[in-house]
C-alpha atoms as a PDB file:
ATOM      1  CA  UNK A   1      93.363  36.840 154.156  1.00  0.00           C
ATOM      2  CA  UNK A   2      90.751  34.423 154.821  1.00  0.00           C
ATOM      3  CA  UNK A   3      90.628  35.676 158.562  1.00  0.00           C
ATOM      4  CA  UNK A   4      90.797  38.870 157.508  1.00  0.00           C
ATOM      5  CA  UNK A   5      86.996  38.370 155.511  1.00  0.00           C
ATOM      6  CA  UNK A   6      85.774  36.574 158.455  1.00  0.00           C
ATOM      7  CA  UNK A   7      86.044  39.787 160.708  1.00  0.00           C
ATOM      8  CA  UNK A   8      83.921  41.528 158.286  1.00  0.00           C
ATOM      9  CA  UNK A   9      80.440  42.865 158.458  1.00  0.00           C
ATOM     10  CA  UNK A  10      78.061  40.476 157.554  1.00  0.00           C
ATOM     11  CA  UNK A  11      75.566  42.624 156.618  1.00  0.00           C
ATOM     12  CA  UNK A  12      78.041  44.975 154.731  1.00  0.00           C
ATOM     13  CA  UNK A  13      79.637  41.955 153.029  1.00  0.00           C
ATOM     14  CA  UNK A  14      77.825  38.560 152.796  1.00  0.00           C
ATOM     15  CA  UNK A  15      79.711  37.805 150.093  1.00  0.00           C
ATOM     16  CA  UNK A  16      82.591  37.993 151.213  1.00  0.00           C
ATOM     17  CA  UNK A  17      82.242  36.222 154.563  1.00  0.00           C
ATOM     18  CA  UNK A  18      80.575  33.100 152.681  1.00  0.00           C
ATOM     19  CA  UNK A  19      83.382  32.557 150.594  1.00  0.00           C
ATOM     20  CA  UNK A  20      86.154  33.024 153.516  1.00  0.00           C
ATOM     21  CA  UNK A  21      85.998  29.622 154.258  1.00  0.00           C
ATOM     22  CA  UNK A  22      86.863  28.586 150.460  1.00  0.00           C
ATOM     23  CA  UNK A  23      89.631  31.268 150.433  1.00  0.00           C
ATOM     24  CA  UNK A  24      91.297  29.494 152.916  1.00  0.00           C
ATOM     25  CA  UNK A  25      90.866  25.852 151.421  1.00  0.00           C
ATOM     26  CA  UNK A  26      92.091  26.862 148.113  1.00  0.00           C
ATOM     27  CA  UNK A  27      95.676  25.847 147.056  1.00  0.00           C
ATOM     28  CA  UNK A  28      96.984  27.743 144.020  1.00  0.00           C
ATOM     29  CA  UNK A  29      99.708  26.378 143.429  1.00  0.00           C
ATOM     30  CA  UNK A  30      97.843  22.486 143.511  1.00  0.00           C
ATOM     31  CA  UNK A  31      95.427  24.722 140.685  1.00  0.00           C
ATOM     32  CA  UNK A  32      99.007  25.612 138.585  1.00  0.00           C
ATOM     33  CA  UNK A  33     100.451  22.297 138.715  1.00  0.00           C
ATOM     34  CA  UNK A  34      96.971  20.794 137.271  1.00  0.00           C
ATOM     35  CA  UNK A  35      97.060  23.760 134.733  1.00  0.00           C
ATOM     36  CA  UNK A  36     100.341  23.045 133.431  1.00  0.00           C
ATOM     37  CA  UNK A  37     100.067  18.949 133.512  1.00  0.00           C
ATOM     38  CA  UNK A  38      96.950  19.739 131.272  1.00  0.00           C
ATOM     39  CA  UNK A  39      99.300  22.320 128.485  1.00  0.00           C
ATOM     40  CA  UNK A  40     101.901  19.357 128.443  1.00  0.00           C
ATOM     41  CA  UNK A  41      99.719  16.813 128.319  1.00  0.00           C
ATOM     42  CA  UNK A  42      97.820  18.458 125.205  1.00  0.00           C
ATOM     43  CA  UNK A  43     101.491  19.124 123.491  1.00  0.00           C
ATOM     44  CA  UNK A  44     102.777  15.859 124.008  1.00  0.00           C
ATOM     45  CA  UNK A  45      99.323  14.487 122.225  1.00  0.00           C
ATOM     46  CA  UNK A  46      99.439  16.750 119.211  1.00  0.00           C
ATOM     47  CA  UNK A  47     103.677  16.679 118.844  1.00  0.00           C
ATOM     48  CA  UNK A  48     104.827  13.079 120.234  1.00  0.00           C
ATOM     49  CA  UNK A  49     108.596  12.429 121.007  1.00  0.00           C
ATOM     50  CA  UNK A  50     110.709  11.093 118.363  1.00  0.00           C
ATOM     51  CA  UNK A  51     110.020   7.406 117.954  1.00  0.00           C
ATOM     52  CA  UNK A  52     106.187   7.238 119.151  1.00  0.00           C
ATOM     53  CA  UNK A  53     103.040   7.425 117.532  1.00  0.00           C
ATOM     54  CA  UNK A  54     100.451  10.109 117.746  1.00  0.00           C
ATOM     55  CA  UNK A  55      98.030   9.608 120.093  1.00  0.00           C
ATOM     56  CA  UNK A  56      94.493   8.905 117.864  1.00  0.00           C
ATOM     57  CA  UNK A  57      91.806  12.021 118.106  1.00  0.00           C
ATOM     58  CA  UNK A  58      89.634  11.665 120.728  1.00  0.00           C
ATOM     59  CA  UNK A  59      85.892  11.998 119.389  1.00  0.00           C
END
């Protein structure tokens, strides 16, 4: 896709053509992983396994 943006008009679509170069960098699924690691994370804070603690607010 990136490639794709790159062979655009510049004039008709700066926009575009300055973000190709991100388009191609970015890694969804690296973005998901984080995502979910961050919902787990937060569950696991608020509802511990049996046998541990809470973790105390953060402030």
């Amino acid at each position: 896709m990136a490639r794709a943006w790159e062979e655009l008009d510049p004039d008709d679509y700066p926009f575009t053509r300055a973000v190709a170069e991100q388009v191609r960098e970015h890694d969804d699924h690296e973005q998901f992983l984080a995502g979910i690691e961050l919902v787990l994370t937060g569950i696991t804070a608020l509802h511990p396994p049996a046998g541990q603690a809470p973790a105390p607010p953060v402030r």
